[in-house]
Protein backbone atom coordinates (compact mmCIF):
# COMPACT_ATOMS: atom_id res chain seq x y z
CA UNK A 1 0.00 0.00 0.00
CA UNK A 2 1.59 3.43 -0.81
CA UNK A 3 -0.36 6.85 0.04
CA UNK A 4 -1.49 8.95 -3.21
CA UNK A 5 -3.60 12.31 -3.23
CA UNK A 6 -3.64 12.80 -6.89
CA UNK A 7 -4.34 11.36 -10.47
CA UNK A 8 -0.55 11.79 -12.14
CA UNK A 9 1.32 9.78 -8.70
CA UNK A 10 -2.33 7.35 -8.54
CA UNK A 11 -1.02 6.50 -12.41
CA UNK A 12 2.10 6.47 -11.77
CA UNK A 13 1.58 3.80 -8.77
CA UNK A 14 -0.55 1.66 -10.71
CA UNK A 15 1.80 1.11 -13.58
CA UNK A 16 4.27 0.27 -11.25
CA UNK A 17 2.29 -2.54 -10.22
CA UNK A 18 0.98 -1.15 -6.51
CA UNK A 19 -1.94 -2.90 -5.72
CA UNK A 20 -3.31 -0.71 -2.89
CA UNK A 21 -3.50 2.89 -2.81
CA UNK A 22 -4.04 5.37 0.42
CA UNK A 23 -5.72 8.46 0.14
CA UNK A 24 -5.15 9.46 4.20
CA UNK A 25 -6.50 12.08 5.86
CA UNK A 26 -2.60 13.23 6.03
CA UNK A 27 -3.59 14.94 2.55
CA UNK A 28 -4.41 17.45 5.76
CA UNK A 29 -0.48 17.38 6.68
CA UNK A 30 0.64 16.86 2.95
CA UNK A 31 -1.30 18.54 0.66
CA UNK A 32 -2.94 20.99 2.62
CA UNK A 33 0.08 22.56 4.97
CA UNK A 34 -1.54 21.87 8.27
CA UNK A 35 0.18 20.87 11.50
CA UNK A 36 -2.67 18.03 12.26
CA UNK A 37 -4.90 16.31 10.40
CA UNK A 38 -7.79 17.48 12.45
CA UNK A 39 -9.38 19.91 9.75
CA UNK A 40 -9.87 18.11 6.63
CA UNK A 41 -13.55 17.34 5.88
CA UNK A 42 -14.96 14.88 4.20
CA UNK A 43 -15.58 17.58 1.26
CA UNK A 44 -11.81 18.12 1.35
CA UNK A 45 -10.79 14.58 1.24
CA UNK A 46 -13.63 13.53 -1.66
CA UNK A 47 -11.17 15.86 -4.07
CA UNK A 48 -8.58 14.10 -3.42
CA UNK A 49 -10.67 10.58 -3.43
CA UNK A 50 -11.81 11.48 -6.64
CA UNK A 51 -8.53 12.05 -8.19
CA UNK A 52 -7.18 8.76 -7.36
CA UNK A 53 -10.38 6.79 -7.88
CA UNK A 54 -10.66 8.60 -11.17
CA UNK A 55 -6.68 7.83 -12.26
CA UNK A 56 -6.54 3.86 -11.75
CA UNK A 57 -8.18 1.17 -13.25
CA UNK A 58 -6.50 -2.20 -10.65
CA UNK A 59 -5.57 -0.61 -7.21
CA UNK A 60 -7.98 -0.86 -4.81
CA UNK A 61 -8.44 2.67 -3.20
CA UNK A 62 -8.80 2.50 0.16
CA UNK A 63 -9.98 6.67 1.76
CA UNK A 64 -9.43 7.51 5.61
CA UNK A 65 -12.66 8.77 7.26
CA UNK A 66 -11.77 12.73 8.19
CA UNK A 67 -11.99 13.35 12.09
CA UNK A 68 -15.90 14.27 12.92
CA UNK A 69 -16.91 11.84 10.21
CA UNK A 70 -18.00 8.40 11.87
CA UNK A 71 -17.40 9.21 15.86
CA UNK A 72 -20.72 10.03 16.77
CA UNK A 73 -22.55 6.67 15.63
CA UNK A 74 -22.37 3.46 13.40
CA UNK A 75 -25.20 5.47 11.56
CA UNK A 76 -23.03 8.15 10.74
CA UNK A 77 -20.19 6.11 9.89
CA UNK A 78 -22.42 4.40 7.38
CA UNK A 79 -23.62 7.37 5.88
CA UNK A 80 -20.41 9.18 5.13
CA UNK A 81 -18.74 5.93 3.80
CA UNK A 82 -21.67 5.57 1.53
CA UNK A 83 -21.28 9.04 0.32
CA UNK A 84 -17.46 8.29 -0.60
CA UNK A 85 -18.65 5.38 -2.48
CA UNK A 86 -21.50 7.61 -4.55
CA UNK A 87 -19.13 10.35 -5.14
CA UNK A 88 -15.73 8.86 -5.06
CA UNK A 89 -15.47 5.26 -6.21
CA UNK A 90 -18.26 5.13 -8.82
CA UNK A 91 -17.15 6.99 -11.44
CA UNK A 92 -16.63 3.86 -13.32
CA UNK A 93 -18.41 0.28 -13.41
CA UNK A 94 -14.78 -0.80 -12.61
CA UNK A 95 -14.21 1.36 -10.04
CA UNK A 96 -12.79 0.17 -6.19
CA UNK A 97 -12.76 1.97 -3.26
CA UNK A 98 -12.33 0.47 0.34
CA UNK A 99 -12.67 2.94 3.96
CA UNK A 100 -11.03 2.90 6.90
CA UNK A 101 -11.58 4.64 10.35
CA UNK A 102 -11.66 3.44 14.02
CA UNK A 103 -14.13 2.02 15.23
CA UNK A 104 -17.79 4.13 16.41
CA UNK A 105 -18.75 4.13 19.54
CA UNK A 106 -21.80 1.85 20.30
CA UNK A 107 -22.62 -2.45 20.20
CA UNK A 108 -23.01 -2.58 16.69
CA UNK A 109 -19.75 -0.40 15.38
CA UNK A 110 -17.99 -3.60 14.16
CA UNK A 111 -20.03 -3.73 10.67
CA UNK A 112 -19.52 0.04 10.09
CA UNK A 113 -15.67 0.19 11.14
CA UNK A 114 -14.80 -2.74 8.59
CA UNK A 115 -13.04 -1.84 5.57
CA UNK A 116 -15.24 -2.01 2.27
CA UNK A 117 -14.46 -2.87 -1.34
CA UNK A 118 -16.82 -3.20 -3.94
């Protein structure tokens, strides 16, 4: 797995055979010049999900939930990973996205908290 936040690097990955890609909420840190990764919203980090999803054909893209995204409930951890896979992933009928964020609080967190590919 090696991190990308844009198309020409997502390419450039993929044709050398990288199977997973990253797009972290360091974009925050990387792309974005901040000290934490604290402010990046999910609107921020669907640009940069978009760019990679939109660049590879193979990897499986796997997008870090933003801080504030999937805390409050397995609900809400549902619902923003669902949006990433609308907007992000499905650009194409080949398309491949996968999410990752600790776990919700509540009983039933486990389903939400898993990491997805489609």
């Amino acid at each position: 797995m090696l991190t990308a936040y844009d198309g020409s690097i997502a390419s450039a990955f993929e044709e050398s055979g990288v199977e997973v890609l990253l797009v972290g909420d360091s974009a925050a840190n990387v792309m974005m010049k901040s000290g934490t990764t604290l402010p990046i919203t999910v609107d921020d980090m669907m640009v940069f999900a978009r760019s990679v999803t939109n660049a590879v054909q193979r990897p499986l893209v796997v997008v870090d939930l933003p801080f504030g995204s999937y805390e409050i409930s397995s609900q809400q951890a549902v619902e923003t990973s669902v949006r990433f896979m609308k907007e992000a992933a499905c650009t194409r009928s080949s398309s491949k996205v996968g999410l990752r964020g600790p776990k919700p609080s509540g009983r039933s967190s486990t389903r939400a908290s898993r990491s997805w590919a489609t």
